[in-house]
C-alpha atoms as a PDB file:
ATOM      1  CA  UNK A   1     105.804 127.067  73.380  1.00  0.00           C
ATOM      2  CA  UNK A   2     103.947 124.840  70.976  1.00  0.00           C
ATOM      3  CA  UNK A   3     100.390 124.711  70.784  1.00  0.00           C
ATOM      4  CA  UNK A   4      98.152 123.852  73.744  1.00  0.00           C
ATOM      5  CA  UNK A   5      95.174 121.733  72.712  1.00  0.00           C
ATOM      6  CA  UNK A   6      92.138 121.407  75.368  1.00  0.00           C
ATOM      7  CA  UNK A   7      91.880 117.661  76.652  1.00  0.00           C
ATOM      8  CA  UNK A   8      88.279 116.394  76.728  1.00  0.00           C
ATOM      9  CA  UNK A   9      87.123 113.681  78.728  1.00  0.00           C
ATOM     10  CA  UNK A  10      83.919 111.520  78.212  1.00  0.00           C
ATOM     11  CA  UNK A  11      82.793 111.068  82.001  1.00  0.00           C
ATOM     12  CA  UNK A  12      80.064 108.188  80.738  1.00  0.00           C
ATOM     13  CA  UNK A  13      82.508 106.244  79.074  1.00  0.00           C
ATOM     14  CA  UNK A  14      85.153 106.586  82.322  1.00  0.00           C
ATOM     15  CA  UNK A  15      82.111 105.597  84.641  1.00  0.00           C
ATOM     16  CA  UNK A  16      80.748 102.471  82.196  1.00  0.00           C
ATOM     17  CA  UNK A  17      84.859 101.575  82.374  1.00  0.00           C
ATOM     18  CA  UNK A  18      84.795 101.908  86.019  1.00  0.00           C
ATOM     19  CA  UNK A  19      81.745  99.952  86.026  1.00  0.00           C
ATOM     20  CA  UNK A  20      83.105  96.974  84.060  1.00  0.00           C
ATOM     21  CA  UNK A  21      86.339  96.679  86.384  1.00  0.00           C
ATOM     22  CA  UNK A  22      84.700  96.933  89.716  1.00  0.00           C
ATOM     23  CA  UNK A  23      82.163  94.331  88.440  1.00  0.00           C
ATOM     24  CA  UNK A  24      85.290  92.321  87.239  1.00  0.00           C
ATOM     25  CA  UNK A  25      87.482  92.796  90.244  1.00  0.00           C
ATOM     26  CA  UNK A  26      84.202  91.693  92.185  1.00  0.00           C
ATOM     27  CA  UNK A  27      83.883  88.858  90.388  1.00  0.00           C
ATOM     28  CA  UNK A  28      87.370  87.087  91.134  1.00  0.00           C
ATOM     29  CA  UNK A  29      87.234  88.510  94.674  1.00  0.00           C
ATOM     30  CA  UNK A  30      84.131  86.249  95.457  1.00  0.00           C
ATOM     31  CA  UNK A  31      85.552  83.309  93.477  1.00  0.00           C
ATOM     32  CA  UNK A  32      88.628  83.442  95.728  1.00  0.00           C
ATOM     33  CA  UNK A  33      86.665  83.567  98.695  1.00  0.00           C
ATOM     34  CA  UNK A  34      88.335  87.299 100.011  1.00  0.00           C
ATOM     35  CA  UNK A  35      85.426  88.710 102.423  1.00  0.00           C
ATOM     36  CA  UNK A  36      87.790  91.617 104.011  1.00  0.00           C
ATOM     37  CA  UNK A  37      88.938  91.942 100.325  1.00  0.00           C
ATOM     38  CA  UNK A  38      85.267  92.403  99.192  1.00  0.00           C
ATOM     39  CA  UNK A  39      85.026  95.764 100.871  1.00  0.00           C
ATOM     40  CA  UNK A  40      86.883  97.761  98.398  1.00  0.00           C
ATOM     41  CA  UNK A  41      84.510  96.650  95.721  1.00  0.00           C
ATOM     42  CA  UNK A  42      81.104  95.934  97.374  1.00  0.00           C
ATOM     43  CA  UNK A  43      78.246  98.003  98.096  1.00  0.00           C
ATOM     44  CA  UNK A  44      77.123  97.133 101.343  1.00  0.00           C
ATOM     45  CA  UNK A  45      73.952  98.077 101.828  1.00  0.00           C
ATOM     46  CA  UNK A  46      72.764  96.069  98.366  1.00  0.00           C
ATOM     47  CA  UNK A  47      74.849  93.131  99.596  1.00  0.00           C
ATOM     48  CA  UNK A  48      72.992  93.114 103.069  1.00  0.00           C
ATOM     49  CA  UNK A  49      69.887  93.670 100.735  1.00  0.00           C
ATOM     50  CA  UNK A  50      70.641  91.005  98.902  1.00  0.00           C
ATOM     51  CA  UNK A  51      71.122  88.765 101.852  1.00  0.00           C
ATOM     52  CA  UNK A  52      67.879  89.937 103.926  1.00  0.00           C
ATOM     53  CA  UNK A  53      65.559  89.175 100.662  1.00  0.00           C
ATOM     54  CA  UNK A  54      66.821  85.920 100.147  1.00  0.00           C
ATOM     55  CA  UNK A  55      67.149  84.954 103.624  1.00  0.00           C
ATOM     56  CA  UNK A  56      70.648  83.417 103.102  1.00  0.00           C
ATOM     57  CA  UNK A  57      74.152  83.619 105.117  1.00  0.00           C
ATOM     58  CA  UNK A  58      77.195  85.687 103.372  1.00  0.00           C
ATOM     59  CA  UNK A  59      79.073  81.691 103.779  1.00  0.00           C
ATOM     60  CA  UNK A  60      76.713  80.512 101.498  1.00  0.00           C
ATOM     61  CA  UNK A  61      77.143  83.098  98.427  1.00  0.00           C
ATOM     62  CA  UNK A  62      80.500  82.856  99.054  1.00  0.00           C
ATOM     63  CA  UNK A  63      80.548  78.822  98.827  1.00  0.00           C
ATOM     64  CA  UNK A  64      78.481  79.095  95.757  1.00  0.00           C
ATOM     65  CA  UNK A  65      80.001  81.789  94.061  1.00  0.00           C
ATOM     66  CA  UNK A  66      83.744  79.030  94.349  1.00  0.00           C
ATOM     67  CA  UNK A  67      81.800  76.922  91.922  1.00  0.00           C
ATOM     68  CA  UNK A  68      79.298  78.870  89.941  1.00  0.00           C
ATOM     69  CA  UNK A  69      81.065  81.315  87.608  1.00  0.00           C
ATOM     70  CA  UNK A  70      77.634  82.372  86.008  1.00  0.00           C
ATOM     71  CA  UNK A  71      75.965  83.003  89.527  1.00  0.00           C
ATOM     72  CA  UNK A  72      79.257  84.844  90.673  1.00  0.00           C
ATOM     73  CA  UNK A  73      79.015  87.307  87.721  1.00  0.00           C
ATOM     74  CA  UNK A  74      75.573  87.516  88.608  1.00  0.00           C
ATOM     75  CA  UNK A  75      75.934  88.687  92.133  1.00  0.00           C
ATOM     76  CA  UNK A  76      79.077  90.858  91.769  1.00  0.00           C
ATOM     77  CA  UNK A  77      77.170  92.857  89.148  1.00  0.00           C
ATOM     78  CA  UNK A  78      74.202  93.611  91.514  1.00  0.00           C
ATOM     79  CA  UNK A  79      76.153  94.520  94.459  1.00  0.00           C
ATOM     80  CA  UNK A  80      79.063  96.096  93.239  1.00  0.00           C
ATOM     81  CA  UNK A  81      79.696  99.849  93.744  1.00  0.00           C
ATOM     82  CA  UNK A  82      77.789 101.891  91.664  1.00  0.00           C
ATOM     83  CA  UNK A  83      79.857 104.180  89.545  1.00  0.00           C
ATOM     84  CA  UNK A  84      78.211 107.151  89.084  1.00  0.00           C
ATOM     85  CA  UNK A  85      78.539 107.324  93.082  1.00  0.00           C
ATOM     86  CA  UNK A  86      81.831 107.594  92.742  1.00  0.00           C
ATOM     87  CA  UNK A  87      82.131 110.781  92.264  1.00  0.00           C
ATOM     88  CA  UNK A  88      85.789 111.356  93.881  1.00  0.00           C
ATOM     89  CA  UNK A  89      86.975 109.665  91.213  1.00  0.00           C
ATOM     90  CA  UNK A  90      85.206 111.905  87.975  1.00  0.00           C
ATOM     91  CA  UNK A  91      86.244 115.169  90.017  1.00  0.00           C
ATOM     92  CA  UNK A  92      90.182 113.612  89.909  1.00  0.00           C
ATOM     93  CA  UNK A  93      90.014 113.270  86.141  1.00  0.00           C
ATOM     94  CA  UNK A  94      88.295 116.499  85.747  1.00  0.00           C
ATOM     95  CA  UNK A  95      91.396 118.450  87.633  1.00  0.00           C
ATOM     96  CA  UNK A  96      93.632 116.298  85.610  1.00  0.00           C
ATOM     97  CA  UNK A  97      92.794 117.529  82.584  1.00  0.00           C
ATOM     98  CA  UNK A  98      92.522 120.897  83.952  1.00  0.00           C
ATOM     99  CA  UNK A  99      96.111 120.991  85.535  1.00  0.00           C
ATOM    100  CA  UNK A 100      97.462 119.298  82.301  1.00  0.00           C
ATOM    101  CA  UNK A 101      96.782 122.366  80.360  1.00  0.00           C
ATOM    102  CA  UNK A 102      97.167 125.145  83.300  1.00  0.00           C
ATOM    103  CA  UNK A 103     100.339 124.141  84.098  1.00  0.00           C
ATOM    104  CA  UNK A 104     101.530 125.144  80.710  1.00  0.00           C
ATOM    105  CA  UNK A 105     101.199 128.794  81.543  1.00  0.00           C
ATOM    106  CA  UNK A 106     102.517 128.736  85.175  1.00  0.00           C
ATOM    107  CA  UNK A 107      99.003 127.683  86.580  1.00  0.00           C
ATOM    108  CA  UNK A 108      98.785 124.663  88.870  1.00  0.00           C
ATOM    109  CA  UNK A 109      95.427 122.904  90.161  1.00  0.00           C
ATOM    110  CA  UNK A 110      95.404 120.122  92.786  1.00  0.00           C
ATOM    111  CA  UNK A 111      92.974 118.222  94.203  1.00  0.00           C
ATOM    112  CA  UNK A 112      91.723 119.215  97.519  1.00  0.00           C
ATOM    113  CA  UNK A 113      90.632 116.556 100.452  1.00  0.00           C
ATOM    114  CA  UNK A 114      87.229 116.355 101.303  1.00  0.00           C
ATOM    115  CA  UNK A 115      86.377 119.086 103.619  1.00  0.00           C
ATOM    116  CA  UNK A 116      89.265 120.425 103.818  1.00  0.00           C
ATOM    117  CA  UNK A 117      88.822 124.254 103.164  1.00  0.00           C
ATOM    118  CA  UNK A 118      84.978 126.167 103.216  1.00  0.00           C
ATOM    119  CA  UNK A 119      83.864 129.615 102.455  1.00  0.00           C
ATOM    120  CA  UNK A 120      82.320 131.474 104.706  1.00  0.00           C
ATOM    121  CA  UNK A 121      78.253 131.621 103.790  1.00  0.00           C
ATOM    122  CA  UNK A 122      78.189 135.712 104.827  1.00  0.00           C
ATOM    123  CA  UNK A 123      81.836 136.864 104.461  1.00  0.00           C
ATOM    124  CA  UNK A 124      84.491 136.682 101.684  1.00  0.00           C
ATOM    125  CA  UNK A 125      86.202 134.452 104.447  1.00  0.00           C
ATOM    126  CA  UNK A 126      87.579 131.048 103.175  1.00  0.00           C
ATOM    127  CA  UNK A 127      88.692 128.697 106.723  1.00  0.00           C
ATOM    128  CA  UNK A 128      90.445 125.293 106.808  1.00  0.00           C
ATOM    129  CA  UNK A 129      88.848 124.809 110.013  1.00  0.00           C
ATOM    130  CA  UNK A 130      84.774 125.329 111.290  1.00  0.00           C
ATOM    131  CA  UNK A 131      83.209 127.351 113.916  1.00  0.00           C
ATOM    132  CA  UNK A 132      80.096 126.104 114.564  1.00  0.00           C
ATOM    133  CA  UNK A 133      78.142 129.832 114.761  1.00  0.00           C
ATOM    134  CA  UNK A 134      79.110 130.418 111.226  1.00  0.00           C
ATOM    135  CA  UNK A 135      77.576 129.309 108.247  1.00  0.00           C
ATOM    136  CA  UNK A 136      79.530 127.493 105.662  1.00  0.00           C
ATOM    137  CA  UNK A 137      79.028 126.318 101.723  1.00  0.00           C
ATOM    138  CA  UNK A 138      79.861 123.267 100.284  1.00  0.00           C
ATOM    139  CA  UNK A 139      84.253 122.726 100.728  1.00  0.00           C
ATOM    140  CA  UNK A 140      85.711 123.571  97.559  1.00  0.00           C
ATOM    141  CA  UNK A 141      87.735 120.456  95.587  1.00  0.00           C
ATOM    142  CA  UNK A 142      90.145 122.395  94.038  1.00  0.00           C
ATOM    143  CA  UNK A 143      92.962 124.888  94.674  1.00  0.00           C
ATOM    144  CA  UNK A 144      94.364 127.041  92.064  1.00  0.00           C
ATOM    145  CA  UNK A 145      97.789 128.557  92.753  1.00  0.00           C
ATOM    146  CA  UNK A 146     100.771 130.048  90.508  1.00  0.00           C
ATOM    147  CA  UNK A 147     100.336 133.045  88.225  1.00  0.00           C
ATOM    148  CA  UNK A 148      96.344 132.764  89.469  1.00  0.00           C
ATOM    149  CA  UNK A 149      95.177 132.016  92.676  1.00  0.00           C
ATOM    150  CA  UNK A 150      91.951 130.788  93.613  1.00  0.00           C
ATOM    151  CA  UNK A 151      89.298 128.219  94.075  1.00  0.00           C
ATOM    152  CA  UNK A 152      87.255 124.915  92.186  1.00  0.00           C
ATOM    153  CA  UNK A 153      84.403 123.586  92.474  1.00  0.00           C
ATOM    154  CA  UNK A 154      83.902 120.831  90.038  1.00  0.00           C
ATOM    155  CA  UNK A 155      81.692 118.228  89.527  1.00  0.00           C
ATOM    156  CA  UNK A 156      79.884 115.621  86.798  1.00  0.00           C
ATOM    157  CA  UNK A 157      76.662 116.023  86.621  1.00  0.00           C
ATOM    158  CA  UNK A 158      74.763 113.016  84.118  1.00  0.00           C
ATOM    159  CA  UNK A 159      70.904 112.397  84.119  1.00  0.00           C
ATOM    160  CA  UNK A 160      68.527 114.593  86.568  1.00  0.00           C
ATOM    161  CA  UNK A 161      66.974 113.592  89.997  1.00  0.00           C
ATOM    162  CA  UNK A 162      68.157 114.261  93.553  1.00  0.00           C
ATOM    163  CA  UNK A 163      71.840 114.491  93.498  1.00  0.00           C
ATOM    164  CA  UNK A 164      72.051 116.081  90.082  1.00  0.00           C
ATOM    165  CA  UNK A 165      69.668 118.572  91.284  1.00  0.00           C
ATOM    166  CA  UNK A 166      71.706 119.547  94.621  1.00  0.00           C
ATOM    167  CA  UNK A 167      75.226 120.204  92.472  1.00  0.00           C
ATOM    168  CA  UNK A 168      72.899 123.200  90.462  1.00  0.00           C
ATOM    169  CA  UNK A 169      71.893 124.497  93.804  1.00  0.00           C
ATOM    170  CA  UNK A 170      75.488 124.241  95.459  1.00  0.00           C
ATOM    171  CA  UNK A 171      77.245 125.871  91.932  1.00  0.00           C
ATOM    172  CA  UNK A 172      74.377 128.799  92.506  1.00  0.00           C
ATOM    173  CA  UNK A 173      75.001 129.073  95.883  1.00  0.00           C
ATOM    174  CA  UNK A 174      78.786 129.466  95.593  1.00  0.00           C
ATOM    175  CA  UNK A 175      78.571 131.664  92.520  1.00  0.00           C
ATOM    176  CA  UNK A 176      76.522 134.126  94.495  1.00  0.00           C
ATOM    177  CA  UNK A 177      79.012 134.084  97.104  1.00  0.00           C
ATOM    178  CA  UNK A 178      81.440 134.883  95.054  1.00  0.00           C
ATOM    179  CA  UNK A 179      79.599 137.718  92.904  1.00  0.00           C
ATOM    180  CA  UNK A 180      78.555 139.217  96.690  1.00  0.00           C
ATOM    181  CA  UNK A 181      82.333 138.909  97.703  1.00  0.00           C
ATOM    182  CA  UNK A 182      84.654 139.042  95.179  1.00  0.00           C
ATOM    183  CA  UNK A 183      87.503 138.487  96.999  1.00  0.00           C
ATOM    184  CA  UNK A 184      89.072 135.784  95.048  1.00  0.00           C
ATOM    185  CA  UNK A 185      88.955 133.396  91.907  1.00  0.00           C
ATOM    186  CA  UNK A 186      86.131 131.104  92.127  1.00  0.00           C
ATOM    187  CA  UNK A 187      86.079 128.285  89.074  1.00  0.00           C
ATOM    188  CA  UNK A 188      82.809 126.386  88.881  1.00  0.00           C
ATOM    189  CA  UNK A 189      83.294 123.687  86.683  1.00  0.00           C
ATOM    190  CA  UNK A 190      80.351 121.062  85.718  1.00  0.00           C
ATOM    191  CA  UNK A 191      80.650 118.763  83.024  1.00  0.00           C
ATOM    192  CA  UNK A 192      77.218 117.401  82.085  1.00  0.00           C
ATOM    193  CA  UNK A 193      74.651 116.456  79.949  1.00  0.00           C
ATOM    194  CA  UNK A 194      72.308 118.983  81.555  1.00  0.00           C
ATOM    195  CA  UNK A 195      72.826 121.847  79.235  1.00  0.00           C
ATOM    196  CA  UNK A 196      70.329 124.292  79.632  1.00  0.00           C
ATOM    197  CA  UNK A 197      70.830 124.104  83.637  1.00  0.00           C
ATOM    198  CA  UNK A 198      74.704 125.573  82.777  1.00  0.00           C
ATOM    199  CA  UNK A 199      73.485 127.682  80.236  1.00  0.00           C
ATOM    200  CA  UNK A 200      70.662 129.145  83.335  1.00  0.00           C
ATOM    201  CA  UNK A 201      73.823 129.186  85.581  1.00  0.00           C
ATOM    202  CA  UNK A 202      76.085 131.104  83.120  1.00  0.00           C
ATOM    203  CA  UNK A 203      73.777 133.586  82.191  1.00  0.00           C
ATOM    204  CA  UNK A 204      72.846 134.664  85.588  1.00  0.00           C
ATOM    205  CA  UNK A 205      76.455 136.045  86.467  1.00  0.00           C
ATOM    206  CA  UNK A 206      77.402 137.064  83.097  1.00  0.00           C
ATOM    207  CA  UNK A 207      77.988 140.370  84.407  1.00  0.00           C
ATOM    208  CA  UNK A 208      80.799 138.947  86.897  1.00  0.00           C
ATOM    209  CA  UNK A 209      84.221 139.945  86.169  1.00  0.00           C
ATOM    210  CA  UNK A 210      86.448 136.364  85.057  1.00  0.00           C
ATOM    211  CA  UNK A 211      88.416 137.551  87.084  1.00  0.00           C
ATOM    212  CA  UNK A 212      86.844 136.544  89.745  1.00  0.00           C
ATOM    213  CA  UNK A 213      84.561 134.380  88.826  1.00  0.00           C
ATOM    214  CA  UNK A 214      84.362 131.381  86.024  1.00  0.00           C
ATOM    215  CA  UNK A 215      81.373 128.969  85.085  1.00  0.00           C
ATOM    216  CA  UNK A 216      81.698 125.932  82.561  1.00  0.00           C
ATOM    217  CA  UNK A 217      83.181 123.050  81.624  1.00  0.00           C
ATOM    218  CA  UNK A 218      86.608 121.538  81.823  1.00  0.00           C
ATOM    219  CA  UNK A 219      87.135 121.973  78.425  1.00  0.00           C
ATOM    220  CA  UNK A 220      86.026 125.573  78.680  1.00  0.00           C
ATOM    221  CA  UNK A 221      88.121 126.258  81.269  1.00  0.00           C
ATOM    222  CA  UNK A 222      91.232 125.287  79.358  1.00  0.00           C
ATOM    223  CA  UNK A 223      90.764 127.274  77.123  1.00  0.00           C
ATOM    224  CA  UNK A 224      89.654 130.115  79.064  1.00  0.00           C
ATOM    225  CA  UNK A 225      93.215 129.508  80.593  1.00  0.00           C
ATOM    226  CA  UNK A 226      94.643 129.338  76.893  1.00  0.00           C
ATOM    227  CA  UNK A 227      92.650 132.872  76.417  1.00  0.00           C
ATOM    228  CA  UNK A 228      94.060 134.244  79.239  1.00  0.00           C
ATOM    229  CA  UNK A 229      97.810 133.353  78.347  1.00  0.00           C
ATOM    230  CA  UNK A 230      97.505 135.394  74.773  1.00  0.00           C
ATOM    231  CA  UNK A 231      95.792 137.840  76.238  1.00  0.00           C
ATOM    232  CA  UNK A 232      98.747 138.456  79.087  1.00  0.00           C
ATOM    233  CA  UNK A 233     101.066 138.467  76.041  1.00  0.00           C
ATOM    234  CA  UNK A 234      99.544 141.194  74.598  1.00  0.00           C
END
């Protein structure tokens, strides 16, 4: 097998990308005149927003927006969808690059569906389907299967507030469960500019076998995976 080289991804530059084509694809929706088409694109809440502070009708942006390029721009740059709330779309990329290099030693990572499989808060349990007198995490977003078997949890996690602040707590909350459990693989995978806060995570289960347990970033992880394959072969 020839050399396996870890794939990095800059999540900033995806989302600014992301950015630039929803505003775009925004853009020539409105000029068209597409309402139903304006869904995929639009943030509704900042377009009703939008509409309440100005007092206007949706017919009227639209009319406008058919002969004003520069006010069309305009508008489908406020109310577009906001990229870094898109975070389906990072965690895709992130299990891409994962995959890309797993699957190179018999290791294959897909994407899971939203809600789709939970641990079980007080037992090693993992369930595709609730009871509602048991306590759950947050689902998982990954499955692991092939020569390893096990579980992701990956996310992006750029500038601090609220959200950013919630993916630490969830990533310490499922690392505990799986330190208290150990039951199965657990990969917690957060790529972000928030450095220390990994560092903090990594440090407080250093003492957790890999085996069952894995904390970085989606580069590390490949070549934790790359790590792994030599040290099989020895």
């Amino acid at each position: 097998m020839s050399e396996i080289i870890p794939e990095s991804i800059d999540i900033i530059l995806l989302r600014q990308e992301r950015q630039s084509n929803t505003n775009k694809q925004l853009f020539e929706v409105l000029q068209s005149g597409e309402i139903i088409t304006m869904k995929k694109y639009c943030n509704e809440k900042e377009l009703s927003r939008y509409l309440l502070e100005l007092d206007i009708p949706l017919e009227f942006v639209i009319d406008k927006c058919k002969t004003d390029i520069i006010y069309a721009k305009t508008v489908a740059k406020l109310i577009s969808k906001n990229s870094t709330r898109q975070c389906d779309l990072d965690e895709t990329e992130q299990i891409r690059v994962c995959n890309a290099t797993a699957i190179n030693y018999g290791i294959n990572i897909v994407k899971l569906k939203k809600n789709e499989f939970w641990p079980e808060k007080n037992t090693g349990l993992i369930t595709s389907k609730k009871n509602k007198n048991t306590e759950y995490l947050k689902s998982f977003d990954g499955r692991i299967t092939g020569k390893k078997e096990g579980w992701m949890f990956i996310k992006a996690v750029f500038g601090k507030g609220g959200h950013q602040d919630s993916v630490f707590r969830e990533a310490h909350e499922m690392c505990e469960w799986s330190k208290t459990h150990q039951t199965t693989w657990v990969c917690v995978i957060i790529d972000t500019d928030q450095h220390k806060k990994l560092d903090e995570l990594k440090q407080n289960y250093f003492d957790v076998d890999t085996l069952h347990l894995f904390i970085g970033t989606s580069f590390e992880f490949q070549e934790h995976i790359i790590n792994l394959h030599y040290s099989d072969k020895r």
